[in-house]
Protein backbone atom coordinates (compact mmCIF):
# COMPACT_ATOMS: atom_id res chain seq x y z
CA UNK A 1 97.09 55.08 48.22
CA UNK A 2 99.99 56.24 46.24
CA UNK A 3 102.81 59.11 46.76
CA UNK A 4 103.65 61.38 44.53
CA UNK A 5 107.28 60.25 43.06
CA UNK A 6 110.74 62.08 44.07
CA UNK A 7 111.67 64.38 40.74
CA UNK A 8 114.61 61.95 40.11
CA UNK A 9 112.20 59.19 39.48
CA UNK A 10 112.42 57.62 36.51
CA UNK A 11 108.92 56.01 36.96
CA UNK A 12 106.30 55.89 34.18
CA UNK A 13 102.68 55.09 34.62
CA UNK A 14 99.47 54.94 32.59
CA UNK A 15 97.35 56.82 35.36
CA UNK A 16 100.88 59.55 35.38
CA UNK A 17 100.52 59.65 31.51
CA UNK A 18 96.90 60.56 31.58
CA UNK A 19 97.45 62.87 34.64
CA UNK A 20 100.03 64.51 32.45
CA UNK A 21 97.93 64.74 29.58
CA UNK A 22 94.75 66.01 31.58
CA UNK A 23 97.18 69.06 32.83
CA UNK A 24 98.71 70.07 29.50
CA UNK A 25 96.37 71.70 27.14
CA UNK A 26 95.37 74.53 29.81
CA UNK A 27 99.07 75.06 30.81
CA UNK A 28 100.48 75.40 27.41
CA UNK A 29 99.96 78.97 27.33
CA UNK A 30 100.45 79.34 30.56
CA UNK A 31 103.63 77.25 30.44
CA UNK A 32 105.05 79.80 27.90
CA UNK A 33 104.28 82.98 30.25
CA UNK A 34 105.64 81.57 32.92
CA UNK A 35 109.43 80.30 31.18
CA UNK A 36 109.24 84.02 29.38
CA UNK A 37 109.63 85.48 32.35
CA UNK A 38 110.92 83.14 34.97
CA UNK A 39 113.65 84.73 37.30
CA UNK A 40 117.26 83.07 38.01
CA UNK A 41 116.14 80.77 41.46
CA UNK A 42 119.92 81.67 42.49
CA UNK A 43 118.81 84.40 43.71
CA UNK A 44 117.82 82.52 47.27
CA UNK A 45 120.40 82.99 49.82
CA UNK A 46 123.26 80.85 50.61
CA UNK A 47 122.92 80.23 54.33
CA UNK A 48 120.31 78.09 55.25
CA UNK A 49 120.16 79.34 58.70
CA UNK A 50 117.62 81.32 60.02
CA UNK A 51 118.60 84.11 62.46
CA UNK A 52 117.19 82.38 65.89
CA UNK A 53 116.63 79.30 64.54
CA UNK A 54 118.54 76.15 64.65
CA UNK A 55 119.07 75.91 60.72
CA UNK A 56 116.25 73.64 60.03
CA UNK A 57 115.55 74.28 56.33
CA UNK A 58 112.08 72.53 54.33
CA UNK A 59 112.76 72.73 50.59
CA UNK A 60 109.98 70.77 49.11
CA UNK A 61 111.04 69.63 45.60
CA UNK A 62 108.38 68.78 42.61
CA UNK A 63 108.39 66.01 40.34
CA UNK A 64 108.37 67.62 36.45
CA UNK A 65 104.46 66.93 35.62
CA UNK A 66 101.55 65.58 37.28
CA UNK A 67 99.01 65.52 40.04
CA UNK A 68 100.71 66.59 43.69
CA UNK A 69 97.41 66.00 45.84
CA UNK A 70 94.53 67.34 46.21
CA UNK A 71 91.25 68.12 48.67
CA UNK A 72 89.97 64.72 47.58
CA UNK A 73 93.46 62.95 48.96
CA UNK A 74 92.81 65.09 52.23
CA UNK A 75 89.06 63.69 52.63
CA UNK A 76 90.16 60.09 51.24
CA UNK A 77 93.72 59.75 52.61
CA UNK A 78 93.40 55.61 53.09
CA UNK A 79 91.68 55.35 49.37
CA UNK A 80 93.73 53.22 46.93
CA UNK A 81 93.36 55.87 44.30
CA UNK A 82 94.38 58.80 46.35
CA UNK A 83 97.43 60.82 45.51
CA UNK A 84 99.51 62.09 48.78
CA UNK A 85 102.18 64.18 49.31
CA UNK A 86 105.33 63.59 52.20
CA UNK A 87 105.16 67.46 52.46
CA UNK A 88 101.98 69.20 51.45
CA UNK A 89 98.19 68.66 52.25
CA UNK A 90 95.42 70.35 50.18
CA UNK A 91 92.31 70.96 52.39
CA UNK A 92 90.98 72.14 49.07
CA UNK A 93 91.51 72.42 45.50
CA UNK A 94 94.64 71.15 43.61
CA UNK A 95 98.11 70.88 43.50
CA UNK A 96 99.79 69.98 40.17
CA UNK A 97 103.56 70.38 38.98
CA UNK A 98 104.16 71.98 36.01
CA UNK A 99 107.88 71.87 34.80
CA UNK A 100 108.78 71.01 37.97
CA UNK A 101 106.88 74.31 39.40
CA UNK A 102 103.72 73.78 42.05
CA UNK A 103 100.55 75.04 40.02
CA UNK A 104 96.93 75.37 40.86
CA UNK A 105 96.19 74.45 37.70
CA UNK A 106 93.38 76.27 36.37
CA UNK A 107 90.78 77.22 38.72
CA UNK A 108 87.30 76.21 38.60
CA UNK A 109 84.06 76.13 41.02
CA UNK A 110 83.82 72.09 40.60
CA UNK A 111 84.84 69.16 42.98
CA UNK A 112 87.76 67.18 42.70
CA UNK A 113 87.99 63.59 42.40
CA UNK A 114 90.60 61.42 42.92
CA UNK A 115 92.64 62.64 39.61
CA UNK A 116 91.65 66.47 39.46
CA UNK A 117 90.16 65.59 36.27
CA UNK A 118 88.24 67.26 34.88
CA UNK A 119 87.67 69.20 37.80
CA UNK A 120 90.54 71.49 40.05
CA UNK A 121 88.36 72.87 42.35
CA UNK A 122 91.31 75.15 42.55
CA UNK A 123 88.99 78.49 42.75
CA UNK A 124 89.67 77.89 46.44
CA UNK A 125 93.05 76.60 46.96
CA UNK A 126 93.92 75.62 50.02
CA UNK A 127 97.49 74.33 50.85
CA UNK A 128 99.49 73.69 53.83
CA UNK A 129 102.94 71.75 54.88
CA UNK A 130 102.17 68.68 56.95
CA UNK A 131 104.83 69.51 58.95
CA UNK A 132 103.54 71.66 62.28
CA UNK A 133 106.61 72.94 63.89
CA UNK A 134 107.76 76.36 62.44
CA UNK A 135 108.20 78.59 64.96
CA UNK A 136 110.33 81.67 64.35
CA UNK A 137 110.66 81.09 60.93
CA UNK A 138 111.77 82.97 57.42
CA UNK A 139 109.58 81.95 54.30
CA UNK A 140 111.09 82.72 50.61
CA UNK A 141 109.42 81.72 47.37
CA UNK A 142 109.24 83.07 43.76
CA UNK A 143 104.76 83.56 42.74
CA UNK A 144 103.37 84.28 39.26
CA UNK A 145 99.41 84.85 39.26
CA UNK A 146 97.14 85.73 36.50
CA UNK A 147 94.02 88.36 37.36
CA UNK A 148 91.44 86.40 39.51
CA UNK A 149 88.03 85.55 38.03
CA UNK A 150 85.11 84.56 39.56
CA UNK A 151 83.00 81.11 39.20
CA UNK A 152 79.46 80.21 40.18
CA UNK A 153 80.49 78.61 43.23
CA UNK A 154 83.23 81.93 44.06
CA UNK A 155 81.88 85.25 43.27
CA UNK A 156 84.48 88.17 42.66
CA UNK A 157 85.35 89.20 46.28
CA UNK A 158 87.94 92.56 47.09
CA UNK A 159 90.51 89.56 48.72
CA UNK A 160 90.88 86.94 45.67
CA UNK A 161 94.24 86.41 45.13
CA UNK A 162 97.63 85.03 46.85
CA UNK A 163 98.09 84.68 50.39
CA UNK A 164 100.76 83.09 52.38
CA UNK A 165 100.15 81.58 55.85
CA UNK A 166 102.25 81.51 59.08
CA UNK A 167 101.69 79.75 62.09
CA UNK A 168 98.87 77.75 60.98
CA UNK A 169 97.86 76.25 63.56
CA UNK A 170 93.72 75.19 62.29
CA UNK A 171 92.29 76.55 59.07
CA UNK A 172 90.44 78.59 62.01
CA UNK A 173 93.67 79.84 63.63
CA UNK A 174 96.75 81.25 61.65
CA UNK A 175 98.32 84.28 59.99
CA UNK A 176 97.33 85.49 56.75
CA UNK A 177 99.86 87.88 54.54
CA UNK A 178 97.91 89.06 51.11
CA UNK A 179 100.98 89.73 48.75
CA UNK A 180 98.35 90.19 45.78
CA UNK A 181 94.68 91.20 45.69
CA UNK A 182 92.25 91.75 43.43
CA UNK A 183 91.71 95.07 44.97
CA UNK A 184 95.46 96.30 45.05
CA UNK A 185 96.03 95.97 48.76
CA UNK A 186 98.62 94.16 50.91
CA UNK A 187 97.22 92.72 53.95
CA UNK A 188 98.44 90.79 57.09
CA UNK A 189 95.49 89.37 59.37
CA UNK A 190 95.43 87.00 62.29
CA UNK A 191 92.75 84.31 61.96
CA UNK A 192 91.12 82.82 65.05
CA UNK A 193 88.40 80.39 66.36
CA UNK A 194 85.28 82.21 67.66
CA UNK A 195 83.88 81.68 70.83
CA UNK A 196 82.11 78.48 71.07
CA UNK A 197 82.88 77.53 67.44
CA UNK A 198 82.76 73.66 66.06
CA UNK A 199 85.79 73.17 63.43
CA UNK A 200 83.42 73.11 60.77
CA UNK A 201 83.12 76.95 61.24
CA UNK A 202 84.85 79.72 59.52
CA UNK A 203 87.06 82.21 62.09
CA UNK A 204 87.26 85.55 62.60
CA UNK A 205 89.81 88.15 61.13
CA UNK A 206 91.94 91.19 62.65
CA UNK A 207 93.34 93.19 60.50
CA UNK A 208 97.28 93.81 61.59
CA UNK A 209 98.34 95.86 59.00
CA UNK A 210 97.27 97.03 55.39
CA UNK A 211 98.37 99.25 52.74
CA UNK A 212 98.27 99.35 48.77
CA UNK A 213 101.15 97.73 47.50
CA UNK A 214 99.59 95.84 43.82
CA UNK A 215 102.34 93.82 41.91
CA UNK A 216 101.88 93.21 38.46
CA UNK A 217 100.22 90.29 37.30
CA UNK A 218 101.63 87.36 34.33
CA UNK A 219 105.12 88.03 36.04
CA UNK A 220 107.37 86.28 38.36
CA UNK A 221 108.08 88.04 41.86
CA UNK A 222 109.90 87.00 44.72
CA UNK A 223 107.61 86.87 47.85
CA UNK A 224 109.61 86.50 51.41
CA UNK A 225 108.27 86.74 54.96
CA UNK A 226 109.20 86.22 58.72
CA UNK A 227 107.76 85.56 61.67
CA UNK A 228 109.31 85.51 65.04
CA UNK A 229 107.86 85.34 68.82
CA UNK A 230 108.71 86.90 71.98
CA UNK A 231 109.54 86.37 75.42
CA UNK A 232 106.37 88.42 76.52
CA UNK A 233 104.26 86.47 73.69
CA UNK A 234 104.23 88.94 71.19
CA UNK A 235 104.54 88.02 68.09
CA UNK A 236 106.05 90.00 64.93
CA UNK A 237 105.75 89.45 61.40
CA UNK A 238 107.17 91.03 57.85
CA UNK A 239 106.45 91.22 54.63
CA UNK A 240 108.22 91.68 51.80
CA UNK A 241 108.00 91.67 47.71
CA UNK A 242 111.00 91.53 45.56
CA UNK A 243 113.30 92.50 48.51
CA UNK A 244 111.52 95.37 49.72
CA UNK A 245 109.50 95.45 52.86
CA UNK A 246 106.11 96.04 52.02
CA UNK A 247 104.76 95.47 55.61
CA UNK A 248 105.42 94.83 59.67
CA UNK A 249 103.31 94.76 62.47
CA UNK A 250 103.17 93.13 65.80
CA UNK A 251 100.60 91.10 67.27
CA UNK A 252 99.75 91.92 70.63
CA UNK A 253 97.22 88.89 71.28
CA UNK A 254 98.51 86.13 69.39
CA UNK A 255 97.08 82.81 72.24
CA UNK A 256 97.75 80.14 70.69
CA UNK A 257 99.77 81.40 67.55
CA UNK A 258 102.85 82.63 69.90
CA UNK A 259 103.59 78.85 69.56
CA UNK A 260 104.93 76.71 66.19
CA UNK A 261 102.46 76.14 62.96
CA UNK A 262 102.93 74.95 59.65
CA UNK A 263 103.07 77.48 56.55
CA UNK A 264 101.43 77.35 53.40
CA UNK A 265 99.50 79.04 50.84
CA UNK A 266 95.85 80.17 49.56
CA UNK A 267 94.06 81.07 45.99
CA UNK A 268 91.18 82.57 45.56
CA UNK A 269 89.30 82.79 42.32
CA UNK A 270 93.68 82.52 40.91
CA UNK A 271 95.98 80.81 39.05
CA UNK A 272 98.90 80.56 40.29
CA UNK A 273 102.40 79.11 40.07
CA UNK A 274 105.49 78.36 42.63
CA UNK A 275 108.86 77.69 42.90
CA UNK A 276 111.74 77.80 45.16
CA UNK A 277 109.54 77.46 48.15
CA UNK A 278 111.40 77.44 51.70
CA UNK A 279 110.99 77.70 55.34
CA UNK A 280 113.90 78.34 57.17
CA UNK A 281 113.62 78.46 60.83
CA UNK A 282 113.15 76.66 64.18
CA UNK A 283 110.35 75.76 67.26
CA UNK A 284 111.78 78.25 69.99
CA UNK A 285 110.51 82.01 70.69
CA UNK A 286 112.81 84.61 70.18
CA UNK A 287 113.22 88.04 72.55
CA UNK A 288 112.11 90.67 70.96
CA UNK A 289 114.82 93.53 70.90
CA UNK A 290 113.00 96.36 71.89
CA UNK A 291 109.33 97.55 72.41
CA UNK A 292 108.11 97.97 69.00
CA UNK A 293 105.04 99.52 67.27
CA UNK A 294 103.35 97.74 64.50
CA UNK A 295 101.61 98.52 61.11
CA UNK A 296 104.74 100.52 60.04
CA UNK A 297 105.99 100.07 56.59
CA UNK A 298 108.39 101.28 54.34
């Protein structure tokens, strides 16, 4: 079993080398798009304190190259050769870091082994926190995506693309906020078990708000979201994409997801890059301020 090295590391190994190596002939051009265009991470704000919240701030950091983990780490996490992360899971699909941004790497309908190589399995990306106790919470990150594709295994669907998740609670149960489609649209859905389902099963969706919002692809944008709950266990969440609010809407019937989650992210059929990921925020519920109608935006 092995963890994936704090960026100051100094540490050097055969199996890094050829991790490295294994990563760096797709990314080169990607590499270049990405630095061409990469924004100023200064941009995040100052106060790490989350309106609500007690101040609790997770700012994962990446080492500069390598393997993160993977879906193979996740089914394997007490193998010698698995790689593991103190802050991320992958329940499928690969994490890599790319000049110390968290990549995808480039997306493919295979199955990863214990290396990603040569397969990513990244055409559905699956990634979490393994921490489980945002509650009202503000989520900030910079995203660059190229135009989804389609393998054998993934067929071209409407929803390939990036989505952020709130309040995951079970890949069954959580919120899902589409900042980039393939069909143009902006989406935030609440996920949940049906009745009588095993956890091998997928959930059903409900559709909280929508609208076409499509960002431009092979550019950086900032991405930022909250999520707060209410006395009378209503939950409200936002959306927005390089500082303007793209979405709102309040869930009615959250259950279960009125209570903490982790956050995370999905691909579909996308490459995709991250940096300056954080989660600022706390357990508690907050009150609402006043009744408020959702599926507005602006």
């Amino acid at each position: 079993m092995r963890r994936t090295p704090a960026p100051e590391s100094g540490r050097t190994t055969s199996r890094r080398a050829l991790l490295t190596a294994a990563v760096a002939a797709p990314a080169a051009g990607f590499a270049a798009a990405l630095t061409a265009d990469a924004p100023d991470p200064a941009g995040r704000p100052a106060d790490d304190k989350a309106p609500g919240g007690p101040g609790d701030v997770f700012r994962p950091a990446f080492p500069l190259e390598g393997l993160v983990t993977n879906e193979y780490a996740h089914g394997h996490p007490d193998s010698p050769d698995a790689v593991l992360s103190d802050d991320w899971t992958v329940t499928s699909g690969s994490l890599f870091a790319h000049w110390a941004f968290g990549w995808t790497g480039v997306p493919d309908g295979g199955s990863p082994g214990p290396g990603s190589v040569p397969h990513t399995g990244s055409s559905v990306f699956r990634l979490v926190t393994r921490r489980r106790d945002f509650g009202d919470t503000a989520v900030r990150f910079w995203v660059f995506l190229r135009p989804p594709g389609a393998t054998g295994r993934t067929p071209a669907q409407d929803w390939d693309g990036g989505h952020l998740w709130l309040r995951y609670r079970s890949a069954q149960e959580l919120y899902a906020l589409s900042f980039r489609r393939r069909d143009g649209a902006v989406v935030l859905k609440r996920k949940y078990p049906a009745p009588g389902h095993s956890p091998e099963e997928e959930g059903l969706y409900t559709t909280l708000a929508a609208r076409e919002y499509a960002v431009e692809y092979g550019r950086w944008h900032q991405v930022s979201a909250t999520v707060s709950g209410c006395d009378d266990d209503h939950v409200r969440i936002t959306l927005a994409l390089n500082g303007r609010t793209v979405l709102e809407a309040e869930d009615r019937t959250p259950g279960r997801l009125a209570t903490p989650g982790g956050v995370g992210l999905r691909g579909d059929n996308t490459e995709m890059a991250f940096f300056g990921f954080t989660a600022r925020g706390g357990p508690g519920p907050r009150q609402c301020a006043a009744p408020w109608e959702g599926g507005a935006h602006r």
